[in-house]
PDB file of N, CA and C in Angstrom:
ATOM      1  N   UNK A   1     -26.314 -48.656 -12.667  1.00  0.00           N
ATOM      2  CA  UNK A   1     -26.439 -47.294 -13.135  1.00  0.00           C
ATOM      3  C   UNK A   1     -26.552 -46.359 -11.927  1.00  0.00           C
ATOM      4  N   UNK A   2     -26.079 -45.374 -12.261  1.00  0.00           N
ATOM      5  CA  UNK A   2     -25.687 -44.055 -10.471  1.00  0.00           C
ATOM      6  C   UNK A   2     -26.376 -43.181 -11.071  1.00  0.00           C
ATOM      7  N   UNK A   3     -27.996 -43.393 -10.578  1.00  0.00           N
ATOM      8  CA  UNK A   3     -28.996 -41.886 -10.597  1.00  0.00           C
ATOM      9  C   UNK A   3     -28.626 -40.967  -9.634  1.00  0.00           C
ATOM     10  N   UNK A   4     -27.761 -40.684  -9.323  1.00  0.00           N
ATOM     11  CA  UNK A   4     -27.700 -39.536  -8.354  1.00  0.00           C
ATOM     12  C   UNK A   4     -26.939 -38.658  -9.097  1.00  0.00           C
ATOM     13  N   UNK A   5     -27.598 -37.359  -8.650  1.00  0.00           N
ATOM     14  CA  UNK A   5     -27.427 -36.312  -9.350  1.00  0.00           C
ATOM     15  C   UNK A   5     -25.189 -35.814  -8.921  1.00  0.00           C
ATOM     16  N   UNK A   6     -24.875 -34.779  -9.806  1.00  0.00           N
ATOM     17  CA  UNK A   6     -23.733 -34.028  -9.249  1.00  0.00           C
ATOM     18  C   UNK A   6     -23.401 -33.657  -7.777  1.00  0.00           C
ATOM     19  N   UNK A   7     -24.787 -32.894  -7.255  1.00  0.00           N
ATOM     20  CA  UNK A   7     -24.674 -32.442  -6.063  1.00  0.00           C
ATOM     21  C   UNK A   7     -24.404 -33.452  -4.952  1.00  0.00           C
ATOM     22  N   UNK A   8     -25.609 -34.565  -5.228  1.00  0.00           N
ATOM     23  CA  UNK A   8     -25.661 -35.725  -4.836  1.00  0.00           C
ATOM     24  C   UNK A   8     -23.805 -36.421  -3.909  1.00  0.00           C
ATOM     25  N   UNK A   9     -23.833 -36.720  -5.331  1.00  0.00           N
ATOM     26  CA  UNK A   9     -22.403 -37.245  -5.100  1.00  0.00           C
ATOM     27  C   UNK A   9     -21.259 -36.430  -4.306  1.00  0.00           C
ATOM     28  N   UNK A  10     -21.654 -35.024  -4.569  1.00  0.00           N
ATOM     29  CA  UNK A  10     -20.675 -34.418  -3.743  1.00  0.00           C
ATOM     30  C   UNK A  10     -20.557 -34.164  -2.410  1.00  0.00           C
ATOM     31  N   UNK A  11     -22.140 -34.452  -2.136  1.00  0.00           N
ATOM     32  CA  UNK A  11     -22.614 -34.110  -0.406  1.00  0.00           C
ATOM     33  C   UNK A  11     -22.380 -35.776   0.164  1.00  0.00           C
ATOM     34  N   UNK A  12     -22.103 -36.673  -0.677  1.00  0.00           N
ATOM     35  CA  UNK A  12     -21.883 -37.786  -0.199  1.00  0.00           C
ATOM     36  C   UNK A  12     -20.856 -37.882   0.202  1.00  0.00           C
ATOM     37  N   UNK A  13     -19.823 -37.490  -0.426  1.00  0.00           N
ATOM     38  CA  UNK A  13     -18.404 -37.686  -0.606  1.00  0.00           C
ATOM     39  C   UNK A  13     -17.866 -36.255   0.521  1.00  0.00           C
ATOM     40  N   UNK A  14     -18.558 -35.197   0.873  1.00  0.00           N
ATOM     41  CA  UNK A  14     -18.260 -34.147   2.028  1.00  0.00           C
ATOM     42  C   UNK A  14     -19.138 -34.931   3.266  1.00  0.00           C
ATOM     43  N   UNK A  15     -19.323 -35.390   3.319  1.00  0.00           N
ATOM     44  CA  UNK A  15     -20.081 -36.495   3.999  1.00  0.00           C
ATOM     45  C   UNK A  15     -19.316 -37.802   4.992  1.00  0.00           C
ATOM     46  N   UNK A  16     -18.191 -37.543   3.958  1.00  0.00           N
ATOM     47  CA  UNK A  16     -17.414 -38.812   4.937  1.00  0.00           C
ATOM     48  C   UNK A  16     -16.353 -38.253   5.625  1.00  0.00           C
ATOM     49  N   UNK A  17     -16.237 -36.523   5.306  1.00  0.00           N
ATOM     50  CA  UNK A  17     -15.352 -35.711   6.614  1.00  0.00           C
ATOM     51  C   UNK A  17     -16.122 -35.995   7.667  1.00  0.00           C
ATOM     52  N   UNK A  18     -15.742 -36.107   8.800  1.00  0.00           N
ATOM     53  CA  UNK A  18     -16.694 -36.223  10.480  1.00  0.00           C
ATOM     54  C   UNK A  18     -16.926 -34.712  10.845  1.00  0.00           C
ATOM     55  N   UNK A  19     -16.165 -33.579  10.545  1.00  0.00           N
ATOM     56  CA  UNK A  19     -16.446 -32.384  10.433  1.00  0.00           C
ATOM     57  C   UNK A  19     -17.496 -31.968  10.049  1.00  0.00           C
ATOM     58  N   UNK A  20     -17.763 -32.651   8.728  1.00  0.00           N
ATOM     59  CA  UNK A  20     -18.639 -32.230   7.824  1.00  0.00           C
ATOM     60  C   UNK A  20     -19.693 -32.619   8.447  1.00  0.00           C
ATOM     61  N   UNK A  21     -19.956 -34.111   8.469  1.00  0.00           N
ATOM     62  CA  UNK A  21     -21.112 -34.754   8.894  1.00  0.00           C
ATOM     63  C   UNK A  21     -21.302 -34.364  10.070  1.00  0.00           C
ATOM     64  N   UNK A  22     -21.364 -34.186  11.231  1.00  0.00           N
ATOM     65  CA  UNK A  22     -21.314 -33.176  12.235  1.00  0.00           C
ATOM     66  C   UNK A  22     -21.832 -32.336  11.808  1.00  0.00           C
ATOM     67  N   UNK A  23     -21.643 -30.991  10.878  1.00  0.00           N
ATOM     68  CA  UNK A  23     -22.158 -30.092  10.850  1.00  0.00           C
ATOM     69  C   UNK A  23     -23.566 -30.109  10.182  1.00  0.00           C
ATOM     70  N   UNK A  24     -23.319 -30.996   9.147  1.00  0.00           N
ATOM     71  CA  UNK A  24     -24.409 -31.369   8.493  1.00  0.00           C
ATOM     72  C   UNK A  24     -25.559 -31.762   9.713  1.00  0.00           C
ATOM     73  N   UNK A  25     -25.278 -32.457  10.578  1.00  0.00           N
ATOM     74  CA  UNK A  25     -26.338 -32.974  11.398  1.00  0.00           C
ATOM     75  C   UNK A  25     -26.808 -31.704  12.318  1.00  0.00           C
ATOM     76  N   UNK A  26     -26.270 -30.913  12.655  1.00  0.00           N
ATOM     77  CA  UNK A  26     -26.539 -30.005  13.393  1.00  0.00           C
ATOM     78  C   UNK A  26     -27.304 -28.867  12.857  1.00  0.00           C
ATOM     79  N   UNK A  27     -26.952 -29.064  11.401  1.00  0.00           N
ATOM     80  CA  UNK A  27     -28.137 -28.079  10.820  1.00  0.00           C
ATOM     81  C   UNK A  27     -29.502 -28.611  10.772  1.00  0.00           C
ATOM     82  N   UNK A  28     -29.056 -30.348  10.126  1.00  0.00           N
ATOM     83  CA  UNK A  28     -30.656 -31.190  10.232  1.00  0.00           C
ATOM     84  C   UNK A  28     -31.383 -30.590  11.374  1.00  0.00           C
ATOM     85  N   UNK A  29     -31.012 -30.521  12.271  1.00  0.00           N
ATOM     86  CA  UNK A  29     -31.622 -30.428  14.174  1.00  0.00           C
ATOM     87  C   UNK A  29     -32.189 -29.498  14.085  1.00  0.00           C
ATOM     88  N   UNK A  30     -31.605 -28.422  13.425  1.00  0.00           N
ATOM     89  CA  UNK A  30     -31.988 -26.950  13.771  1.00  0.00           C
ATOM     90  C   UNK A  30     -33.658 -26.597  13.151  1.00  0.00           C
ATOM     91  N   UNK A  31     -32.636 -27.349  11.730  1.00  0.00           N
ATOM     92  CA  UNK A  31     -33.961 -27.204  10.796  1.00  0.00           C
ATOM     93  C   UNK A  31     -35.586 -27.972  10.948  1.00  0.00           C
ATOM     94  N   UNK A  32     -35.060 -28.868  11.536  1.00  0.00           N
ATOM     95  CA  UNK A  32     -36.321 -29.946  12.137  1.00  0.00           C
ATOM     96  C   UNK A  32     -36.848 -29.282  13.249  1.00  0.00           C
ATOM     97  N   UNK A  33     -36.233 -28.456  14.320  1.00  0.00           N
ATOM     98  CA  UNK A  33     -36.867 -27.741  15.481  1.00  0.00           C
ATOM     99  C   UNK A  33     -37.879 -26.947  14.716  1.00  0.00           C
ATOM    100  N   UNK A  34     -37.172 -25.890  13.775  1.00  0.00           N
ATOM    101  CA  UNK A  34     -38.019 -24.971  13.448  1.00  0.00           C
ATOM    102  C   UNK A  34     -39.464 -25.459  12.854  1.00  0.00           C
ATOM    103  N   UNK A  35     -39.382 -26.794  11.862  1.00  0.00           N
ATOM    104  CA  UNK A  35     -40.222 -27.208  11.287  1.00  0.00           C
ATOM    105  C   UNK A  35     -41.519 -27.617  12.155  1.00  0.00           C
ATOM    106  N   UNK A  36     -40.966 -28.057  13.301  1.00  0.00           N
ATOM    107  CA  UNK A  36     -41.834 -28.530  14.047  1.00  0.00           C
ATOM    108  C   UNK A  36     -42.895 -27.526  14.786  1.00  0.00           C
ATOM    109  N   UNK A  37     -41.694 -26.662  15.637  1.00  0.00           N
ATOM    110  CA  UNK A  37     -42.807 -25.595  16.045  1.00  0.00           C
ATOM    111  C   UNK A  37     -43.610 -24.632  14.856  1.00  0.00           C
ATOM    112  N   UNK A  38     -43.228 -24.435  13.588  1.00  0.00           N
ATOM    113  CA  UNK A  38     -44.337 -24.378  12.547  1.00  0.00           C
ATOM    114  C   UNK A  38     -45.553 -24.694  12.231  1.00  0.00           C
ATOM    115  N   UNK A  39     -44.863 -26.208  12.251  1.00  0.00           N
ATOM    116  CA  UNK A  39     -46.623 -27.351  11.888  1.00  0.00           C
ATOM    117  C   UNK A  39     -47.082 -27.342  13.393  1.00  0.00           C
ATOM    118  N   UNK A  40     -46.604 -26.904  14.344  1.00  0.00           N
ATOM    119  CA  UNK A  40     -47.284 -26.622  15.430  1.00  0.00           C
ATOM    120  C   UNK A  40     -48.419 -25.183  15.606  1.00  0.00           C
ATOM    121  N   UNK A  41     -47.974 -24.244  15.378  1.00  0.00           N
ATOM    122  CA  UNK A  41     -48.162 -23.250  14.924  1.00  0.00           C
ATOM    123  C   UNK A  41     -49.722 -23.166  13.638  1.00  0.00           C
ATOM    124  N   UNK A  42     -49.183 -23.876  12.510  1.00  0.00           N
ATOM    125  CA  UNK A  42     -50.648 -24.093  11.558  1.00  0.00           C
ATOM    126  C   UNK A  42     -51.289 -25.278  12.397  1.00  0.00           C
ATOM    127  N   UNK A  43     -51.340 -26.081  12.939  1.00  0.00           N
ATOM    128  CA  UNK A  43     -51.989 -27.366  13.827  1.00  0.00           C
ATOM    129  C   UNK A  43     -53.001 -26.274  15.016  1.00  0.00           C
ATOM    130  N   UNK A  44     -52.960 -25.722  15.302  1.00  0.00           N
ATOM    131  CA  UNK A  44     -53.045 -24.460  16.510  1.00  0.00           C
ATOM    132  C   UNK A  44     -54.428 -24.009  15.596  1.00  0.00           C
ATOM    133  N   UNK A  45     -53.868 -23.418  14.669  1.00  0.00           N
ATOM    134  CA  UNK A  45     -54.249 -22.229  13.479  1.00  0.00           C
ATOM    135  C   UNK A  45     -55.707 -23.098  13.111  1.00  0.00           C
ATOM    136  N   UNK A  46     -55.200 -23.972  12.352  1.00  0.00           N
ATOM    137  CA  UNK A  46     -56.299 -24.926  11.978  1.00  0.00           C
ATOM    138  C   UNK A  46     -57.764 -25.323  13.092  1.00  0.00           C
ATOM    139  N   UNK A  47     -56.840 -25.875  14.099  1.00  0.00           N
ATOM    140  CA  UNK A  47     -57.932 -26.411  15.325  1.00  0.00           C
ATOM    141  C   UNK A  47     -58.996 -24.809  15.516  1.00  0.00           C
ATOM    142  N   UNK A  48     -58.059 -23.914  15.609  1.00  0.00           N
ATOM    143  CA  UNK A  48     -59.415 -22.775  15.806  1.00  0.00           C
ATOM    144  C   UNK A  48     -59.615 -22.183  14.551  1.00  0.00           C
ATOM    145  N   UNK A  49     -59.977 -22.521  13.750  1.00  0.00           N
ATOM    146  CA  UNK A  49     -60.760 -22.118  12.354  1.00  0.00           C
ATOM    147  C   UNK A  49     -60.456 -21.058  11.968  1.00  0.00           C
ATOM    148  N   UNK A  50     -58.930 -20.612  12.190  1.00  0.00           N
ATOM    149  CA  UNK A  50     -58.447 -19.130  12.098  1.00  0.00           C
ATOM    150  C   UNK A  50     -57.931 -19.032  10.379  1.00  0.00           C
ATOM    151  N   UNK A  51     -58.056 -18.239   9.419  1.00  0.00           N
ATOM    152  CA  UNK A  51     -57.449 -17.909   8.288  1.00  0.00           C
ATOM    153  C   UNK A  51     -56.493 -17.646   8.881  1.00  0.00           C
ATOM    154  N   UNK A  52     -55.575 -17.830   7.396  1.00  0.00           N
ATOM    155  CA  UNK A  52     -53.932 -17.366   7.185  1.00  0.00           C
ATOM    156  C   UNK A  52     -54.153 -16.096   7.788  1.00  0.00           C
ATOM    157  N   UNK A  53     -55.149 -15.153   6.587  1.00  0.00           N
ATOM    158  CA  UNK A  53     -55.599 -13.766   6.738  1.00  0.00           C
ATOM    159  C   UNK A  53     -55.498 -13.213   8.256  1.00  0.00           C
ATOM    160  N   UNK A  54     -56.750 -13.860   8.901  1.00  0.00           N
ATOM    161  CA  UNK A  54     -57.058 -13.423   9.995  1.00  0.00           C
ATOM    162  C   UNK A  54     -56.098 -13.375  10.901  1.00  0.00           C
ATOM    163  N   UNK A  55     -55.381 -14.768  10.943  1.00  0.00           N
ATOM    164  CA  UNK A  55     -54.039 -14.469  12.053  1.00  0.00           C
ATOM    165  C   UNK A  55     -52.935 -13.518  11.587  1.00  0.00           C
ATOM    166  N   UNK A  56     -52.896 -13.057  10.624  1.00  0.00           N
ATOM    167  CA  UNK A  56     -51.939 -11.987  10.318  1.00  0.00           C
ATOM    168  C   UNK A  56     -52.374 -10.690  10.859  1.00  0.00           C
ATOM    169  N   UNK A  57     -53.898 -10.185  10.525  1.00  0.00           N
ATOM    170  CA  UNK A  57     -53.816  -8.980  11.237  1.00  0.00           C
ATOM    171  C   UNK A  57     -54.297  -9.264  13.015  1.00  0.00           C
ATOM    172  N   UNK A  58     -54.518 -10.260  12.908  1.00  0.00           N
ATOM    173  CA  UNK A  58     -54.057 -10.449  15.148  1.00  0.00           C
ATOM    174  C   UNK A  58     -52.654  -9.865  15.427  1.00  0.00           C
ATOM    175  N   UNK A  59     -51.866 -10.439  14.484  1.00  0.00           N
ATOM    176  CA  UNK A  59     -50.244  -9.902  14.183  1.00  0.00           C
ATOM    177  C   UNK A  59     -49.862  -8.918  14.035  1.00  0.00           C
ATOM    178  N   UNK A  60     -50.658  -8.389  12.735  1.00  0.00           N
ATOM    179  CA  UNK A  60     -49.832  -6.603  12.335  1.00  0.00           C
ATOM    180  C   UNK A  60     -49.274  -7.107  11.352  1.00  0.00           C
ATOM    181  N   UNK A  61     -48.957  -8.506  10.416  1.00  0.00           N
ATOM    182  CA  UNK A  61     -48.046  -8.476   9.136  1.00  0.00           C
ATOM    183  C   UNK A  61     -49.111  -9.022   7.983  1.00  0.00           C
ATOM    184  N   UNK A  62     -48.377  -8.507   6.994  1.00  0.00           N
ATOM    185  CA  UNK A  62     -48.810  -9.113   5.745  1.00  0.00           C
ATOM    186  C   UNK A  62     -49.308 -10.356   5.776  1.00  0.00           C
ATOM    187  N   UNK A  63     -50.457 -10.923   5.004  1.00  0.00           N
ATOM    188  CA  UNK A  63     -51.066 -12.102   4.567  1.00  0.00           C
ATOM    189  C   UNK A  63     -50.375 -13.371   4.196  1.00  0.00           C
ATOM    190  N   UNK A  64     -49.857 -12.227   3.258  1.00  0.00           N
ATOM    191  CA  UNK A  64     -48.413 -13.006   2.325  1.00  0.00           C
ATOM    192  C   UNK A  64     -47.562 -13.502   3.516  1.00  0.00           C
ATOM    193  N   UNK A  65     -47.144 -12.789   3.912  1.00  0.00           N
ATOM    194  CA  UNK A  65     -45.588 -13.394   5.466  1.00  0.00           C
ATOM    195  C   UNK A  65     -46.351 -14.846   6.361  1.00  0.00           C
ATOM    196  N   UNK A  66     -47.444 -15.016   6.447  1.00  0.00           N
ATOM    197  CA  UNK A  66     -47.939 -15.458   6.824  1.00  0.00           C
ATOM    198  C   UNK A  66     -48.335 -16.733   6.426  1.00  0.00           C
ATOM    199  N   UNK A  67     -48.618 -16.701   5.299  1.00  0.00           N
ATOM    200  CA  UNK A  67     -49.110 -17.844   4.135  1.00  0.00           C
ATOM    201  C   UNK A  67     -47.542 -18.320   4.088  1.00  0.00           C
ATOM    202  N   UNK A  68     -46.535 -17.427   3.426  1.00  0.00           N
ATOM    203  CA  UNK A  68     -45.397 -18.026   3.278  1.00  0.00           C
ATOM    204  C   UNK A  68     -44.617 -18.644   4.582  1.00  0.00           C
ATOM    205  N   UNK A  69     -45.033 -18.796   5.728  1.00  0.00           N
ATOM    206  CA  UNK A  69     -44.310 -19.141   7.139  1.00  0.00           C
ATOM    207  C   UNK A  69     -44.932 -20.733   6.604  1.00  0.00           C
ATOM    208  N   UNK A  70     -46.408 -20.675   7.040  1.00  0.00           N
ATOM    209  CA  UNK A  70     -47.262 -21.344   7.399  1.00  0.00           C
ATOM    210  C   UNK A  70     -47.145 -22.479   6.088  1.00  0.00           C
ATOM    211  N   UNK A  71     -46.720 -22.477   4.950  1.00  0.00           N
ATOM    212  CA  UNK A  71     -47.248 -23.151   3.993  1.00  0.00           C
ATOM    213  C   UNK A  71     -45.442 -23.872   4.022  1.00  0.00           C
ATOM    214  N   UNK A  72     -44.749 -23.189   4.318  1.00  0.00           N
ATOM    215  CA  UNK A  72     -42.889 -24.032   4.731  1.00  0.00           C
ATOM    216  C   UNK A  72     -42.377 -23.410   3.468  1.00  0.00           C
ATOM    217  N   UNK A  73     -41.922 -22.026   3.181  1.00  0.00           N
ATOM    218  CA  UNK A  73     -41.658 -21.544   2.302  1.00  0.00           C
ATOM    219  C   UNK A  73     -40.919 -20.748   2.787  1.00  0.00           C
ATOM    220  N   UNK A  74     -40.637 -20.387   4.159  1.00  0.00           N
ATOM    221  CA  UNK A  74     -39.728 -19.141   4.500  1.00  0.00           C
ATOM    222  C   UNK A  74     -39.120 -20.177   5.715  1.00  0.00           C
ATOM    223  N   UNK A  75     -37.982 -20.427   5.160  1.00  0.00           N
ATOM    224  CA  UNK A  75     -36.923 -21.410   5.895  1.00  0.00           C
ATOM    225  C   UNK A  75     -36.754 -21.095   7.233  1.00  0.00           C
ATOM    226  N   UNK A  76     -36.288 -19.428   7.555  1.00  0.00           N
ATOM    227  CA  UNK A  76     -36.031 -19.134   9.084  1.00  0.00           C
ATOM    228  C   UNK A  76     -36.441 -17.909   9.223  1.00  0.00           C
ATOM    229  N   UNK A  77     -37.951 -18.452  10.310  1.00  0.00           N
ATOM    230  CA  UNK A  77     -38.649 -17.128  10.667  1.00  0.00           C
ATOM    231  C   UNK A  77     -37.583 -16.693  12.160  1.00  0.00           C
ATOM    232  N   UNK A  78     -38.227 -15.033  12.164  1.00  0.00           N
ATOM    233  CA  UNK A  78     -37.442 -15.118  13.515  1.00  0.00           C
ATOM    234  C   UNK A  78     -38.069 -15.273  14.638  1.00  0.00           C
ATOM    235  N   UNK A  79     -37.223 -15.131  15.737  1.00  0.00           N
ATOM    236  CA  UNK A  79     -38.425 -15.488  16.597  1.00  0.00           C
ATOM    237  C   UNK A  79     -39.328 -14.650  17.181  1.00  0.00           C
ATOM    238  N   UNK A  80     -38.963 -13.371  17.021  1.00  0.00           N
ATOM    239  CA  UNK A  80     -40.133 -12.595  17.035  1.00  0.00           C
ATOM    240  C   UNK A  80     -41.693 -13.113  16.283  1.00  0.00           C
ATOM    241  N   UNK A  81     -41.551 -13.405  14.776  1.00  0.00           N
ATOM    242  CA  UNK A  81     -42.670 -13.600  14.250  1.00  0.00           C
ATOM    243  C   UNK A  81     -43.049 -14.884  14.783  1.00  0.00           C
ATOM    244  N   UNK A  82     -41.945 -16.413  14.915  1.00  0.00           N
ATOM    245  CA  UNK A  82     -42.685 -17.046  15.633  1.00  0.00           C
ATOM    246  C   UNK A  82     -43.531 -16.853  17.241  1.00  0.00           C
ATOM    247  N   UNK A  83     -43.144 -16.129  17.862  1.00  0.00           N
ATOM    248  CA  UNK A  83     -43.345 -15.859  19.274  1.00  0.00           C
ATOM    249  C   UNK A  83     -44.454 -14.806  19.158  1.00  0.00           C
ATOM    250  N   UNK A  84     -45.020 -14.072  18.143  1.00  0.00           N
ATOM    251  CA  UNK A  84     -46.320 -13.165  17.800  1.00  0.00           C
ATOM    252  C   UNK A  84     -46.909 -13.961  17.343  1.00  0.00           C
ATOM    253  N   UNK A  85     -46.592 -15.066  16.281  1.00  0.00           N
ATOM    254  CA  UNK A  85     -47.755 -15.825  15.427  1.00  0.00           C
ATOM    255  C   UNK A  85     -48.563 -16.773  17.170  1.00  0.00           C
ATOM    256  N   UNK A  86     -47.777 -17.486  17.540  1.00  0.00           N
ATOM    257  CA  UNK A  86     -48.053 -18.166  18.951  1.00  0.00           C
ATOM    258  C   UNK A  86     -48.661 -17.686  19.786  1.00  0.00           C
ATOM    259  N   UNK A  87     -48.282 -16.739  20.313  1.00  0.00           N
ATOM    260  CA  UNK A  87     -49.099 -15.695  21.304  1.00  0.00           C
ATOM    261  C   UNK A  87     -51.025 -15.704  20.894  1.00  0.00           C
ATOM    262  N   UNK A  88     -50.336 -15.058  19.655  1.00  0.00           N
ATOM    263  CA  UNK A  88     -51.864 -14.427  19.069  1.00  0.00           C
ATOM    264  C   UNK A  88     -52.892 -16.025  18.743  1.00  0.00           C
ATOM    265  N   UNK A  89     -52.227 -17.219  18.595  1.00  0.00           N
ATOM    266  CA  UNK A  89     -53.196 -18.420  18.908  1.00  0.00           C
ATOM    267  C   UNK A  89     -52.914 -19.191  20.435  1.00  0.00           C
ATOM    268  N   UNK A  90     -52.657 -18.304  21.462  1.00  0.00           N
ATOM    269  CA  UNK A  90     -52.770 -19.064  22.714  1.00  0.00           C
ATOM    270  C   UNK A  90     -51.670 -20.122  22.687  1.00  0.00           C
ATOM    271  N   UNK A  91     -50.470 -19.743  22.189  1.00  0.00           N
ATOM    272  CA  UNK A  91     -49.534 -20.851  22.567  1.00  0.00           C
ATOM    273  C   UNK A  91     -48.564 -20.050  23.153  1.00  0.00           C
ATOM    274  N   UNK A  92     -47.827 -21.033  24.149  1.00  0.00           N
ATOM    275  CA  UNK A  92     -46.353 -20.422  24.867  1.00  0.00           C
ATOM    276  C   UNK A  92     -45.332 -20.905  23.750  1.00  0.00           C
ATOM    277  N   UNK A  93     -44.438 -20.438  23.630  1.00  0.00           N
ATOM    278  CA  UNK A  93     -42.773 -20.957  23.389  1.00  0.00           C
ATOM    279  C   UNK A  93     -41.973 -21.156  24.506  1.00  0.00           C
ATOM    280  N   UNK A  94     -41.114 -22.345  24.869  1.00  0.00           N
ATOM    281  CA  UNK A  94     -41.040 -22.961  26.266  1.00  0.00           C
ATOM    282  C   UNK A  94     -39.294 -23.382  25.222  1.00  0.00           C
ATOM    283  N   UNK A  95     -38.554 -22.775  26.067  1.00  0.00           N
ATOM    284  CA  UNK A  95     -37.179 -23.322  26.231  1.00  0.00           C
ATOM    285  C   UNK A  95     -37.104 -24.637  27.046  1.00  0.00           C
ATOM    286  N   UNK A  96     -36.574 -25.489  26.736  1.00  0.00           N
ATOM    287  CA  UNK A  96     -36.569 -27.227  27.679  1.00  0.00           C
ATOM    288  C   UNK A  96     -35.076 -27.155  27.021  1.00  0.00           C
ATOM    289  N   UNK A  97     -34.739 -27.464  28.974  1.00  0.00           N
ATOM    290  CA  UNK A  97     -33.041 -28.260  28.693  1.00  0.00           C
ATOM    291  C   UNK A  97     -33.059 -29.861  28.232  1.00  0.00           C
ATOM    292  N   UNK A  98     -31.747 -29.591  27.294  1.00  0.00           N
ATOM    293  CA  UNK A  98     -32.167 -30.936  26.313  1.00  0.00           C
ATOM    294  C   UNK A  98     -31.202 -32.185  27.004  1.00  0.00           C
ATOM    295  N   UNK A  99     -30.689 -31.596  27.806  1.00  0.00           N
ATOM    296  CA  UNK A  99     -29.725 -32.409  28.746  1.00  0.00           C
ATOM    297  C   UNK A  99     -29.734 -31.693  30.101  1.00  0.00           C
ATOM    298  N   UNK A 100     -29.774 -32.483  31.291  1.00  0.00           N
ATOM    299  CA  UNK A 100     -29.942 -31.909  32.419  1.00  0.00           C
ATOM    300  C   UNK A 100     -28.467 -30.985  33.045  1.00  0.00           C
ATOM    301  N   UNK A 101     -28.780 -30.291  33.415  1.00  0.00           N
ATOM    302  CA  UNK A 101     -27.219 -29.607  34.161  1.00  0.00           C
ATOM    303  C   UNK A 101     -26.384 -30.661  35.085  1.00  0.00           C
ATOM    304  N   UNK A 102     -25.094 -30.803  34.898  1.00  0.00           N
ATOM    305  CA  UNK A 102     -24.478 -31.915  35.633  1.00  0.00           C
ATOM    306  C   UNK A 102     -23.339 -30.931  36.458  1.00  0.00           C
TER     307      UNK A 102
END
């Protein structure tokens, strides 16, 4: 029996273009960067006993923008808000070459 849904099957089957899959993977990447420096971001938040609340007005934004970053509900912050949310808990954002210059 094939529990997989419609979509399922179709991302399987766009899946076996190398185009596709390629692109597909390159979004995975993107999306996993962002995720990470996030739960980095609430990991930060947490260790200093900071509210959602409180780090928002360190910020200047809504509660809400904040809760919704922090809780993985707003897919792509920019980097402004990531690079204010960070700041305002003592973290850098650090560009690293992911391959050395040849």
């Amino acid at each position: 029996m094939n529990s997989r849904t419609g979509a399922e099957r179709y991302i399987a089957k766009r899946l076996l273009d190398p185009d596709f899959a390629a692109a597909s993977d390159d979004a995975r990447r993107r999306i996993d960067d962002v995720d990470r420096i996030v739960r980095s971001i609430e990991a930060r938040r947490i260790a200093l006993g900071l509210s959602k609340a409180e780090l928002a007005r360190r910020v200047g934004v809504r509660p809400e923008a904040v809760r919704r970053l922090l809780s993985g509900h707003y897919a792509n912050p920019t980097l402004t808000t990531v690079v204010s949310l960070a700041t305002a808990l003592g973290l850098d954002i650090v560009a690293v070459p992911l391959v050395p210059i040849t």
